[in-house]
C-alpha atoms as a PDB file:
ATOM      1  CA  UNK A   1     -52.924  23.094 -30.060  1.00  0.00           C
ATOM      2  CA  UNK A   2     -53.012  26.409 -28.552  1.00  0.00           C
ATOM      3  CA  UNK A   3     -53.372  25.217 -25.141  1.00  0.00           C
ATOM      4  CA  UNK A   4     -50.573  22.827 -25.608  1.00  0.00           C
ATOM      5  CA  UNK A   5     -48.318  25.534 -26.453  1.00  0.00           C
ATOM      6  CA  UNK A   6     -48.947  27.914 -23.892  1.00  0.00           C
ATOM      7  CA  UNK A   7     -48.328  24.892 -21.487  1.00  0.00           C
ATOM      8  CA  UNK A   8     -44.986  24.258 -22.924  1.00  0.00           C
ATOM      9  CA  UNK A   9     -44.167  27.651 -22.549  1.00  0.00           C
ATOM     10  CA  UNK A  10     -45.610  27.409 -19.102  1.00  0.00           C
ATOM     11  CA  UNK A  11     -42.858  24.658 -18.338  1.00  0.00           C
ATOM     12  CA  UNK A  12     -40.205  26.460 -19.344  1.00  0.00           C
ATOM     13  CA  UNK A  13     -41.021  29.332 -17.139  1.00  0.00           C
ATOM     14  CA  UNK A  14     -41.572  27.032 -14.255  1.00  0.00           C
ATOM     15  CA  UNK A  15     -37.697  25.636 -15.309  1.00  0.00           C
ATOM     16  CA  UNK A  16     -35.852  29.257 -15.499  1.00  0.00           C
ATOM     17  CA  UNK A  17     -37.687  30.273 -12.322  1.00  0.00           C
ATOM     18  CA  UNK A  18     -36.383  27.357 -10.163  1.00  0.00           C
ATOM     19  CA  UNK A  19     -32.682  28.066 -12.205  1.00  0.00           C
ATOM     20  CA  UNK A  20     -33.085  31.188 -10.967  1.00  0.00           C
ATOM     21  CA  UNK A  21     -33.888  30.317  -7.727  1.00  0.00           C
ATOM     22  CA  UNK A  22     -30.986  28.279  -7.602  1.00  0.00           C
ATOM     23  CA  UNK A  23     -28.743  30.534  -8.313  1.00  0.00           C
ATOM     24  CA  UNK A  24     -30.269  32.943  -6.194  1.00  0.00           C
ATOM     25  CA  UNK A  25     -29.593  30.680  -3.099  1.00  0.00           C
ATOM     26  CA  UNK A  26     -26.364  29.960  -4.195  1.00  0.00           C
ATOM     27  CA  UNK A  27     -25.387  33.925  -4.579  1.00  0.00           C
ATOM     28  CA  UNK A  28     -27.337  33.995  -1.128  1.00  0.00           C
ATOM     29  CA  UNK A  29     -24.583  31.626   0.276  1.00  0.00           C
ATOM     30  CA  UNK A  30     -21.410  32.574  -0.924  1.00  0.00           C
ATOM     31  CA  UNK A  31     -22.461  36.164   0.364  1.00  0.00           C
ATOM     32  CA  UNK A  32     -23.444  35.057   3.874  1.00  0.00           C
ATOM     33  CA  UNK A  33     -19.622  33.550   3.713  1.00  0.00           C
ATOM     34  CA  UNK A  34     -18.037  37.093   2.597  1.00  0.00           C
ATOM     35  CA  UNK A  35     -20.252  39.190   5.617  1.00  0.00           C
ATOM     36  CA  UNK A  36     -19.182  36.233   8.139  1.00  0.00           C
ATOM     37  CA  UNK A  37     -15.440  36.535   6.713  1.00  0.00           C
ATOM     38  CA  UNK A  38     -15.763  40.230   7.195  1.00  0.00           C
ATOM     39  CA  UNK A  39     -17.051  40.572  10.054  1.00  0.00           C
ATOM     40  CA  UNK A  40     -14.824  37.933  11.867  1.00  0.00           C
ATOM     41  CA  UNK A  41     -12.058  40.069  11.055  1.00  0.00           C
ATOM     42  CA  UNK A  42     -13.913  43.236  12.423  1.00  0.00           C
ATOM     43  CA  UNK A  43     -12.493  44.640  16.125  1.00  0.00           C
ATOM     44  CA  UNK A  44     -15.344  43.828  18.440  1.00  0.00           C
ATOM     45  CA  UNK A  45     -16.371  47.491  18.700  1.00  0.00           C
ATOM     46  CA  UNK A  46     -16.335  48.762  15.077  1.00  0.00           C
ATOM     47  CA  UNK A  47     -19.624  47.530  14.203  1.00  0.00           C
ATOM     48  CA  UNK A  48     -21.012  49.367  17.600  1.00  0.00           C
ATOM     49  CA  UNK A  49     -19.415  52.066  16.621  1.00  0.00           C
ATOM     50  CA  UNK A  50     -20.544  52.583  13.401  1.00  0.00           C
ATOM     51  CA  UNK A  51     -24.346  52.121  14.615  1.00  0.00           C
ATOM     52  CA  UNK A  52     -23.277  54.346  17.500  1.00  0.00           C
ATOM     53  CA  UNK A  53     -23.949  52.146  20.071  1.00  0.00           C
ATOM     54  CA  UNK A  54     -20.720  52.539  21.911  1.00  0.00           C
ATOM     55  CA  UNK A  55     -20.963  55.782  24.729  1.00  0.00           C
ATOM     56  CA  UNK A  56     -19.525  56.847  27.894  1.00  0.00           C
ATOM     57  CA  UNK A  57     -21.986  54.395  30.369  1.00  0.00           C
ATOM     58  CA  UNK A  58     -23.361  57.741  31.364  1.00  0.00           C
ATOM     59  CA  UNK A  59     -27.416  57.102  29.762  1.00  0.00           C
ATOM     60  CA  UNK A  60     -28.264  60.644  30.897  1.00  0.00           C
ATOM     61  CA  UNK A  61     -25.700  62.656  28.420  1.00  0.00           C
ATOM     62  CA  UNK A  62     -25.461  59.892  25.365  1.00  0.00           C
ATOM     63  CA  UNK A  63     -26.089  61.112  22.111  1.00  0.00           C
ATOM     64  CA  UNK A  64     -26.920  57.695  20.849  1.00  0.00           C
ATOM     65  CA  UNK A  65     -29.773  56.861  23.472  1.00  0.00           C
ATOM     66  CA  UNK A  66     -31.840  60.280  22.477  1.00  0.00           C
ATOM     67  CA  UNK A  67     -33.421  59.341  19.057  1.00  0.00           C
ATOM     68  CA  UNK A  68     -33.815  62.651  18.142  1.00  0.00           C
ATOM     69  CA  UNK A  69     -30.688  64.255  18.219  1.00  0.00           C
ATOM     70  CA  UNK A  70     -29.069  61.107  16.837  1.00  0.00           C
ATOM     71  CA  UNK A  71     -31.515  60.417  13.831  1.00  0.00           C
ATOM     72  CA  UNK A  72     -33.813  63.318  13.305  1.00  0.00           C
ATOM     73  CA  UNK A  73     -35.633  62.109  10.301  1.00  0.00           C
ATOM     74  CA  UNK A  74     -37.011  59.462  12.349  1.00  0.00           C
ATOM     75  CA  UNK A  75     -39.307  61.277  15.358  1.00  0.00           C
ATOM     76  CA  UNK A  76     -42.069  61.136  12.734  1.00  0.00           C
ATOM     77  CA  UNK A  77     -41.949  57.458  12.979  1.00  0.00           C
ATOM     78  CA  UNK A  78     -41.001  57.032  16.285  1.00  0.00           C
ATOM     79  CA  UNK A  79     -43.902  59.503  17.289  1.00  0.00           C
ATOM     80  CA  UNK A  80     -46.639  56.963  18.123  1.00  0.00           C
ATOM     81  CA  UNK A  81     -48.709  59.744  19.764  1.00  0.00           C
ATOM     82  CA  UNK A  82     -50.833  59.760  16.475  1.00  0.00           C
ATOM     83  CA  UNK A  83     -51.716  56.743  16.712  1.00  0.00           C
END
């Protein structure tokens, strides 16, 4: 009887895990619409800008190409001389 019981409430955990999951892709989808929305209505260079991607052409003064001076906390990580 034991066994039959932990069964059943193996079921229902199977059940709420694929309603979750459900949900989940649903939440997944009507987010995915809100970014795309978003972004369509973006100017073409504000997400560039905002990663700092956008410069003057000139690759030997842009701040954005030197990793260090643009994101400090990462030369650890970009530093692959320990390796």
């Amino acid at each position: 009887m034991a066994d039959k019981t932990v069964l059943n409430h193996y079921k229902e955990m199977v059940e709420k895990t694929k309603q979750l999951h459900l949900e989940l892709m649903v939440l997944s989808s009507k987010m995915s619409c809100i970014v795309d929305r978003i972004y369509a209505e973006l100017p073409d260079d504000a997400v560039a800008e905002s990663l700092g991607l956008v410069g003057s052409g000139d690759l030997s003064n842009d701040q954005s190409s030197n990793s260090e001076s643009s994101a400090p906390h990462l030369k650890n990580v970009l530093d692959t001389d320990h390796l």
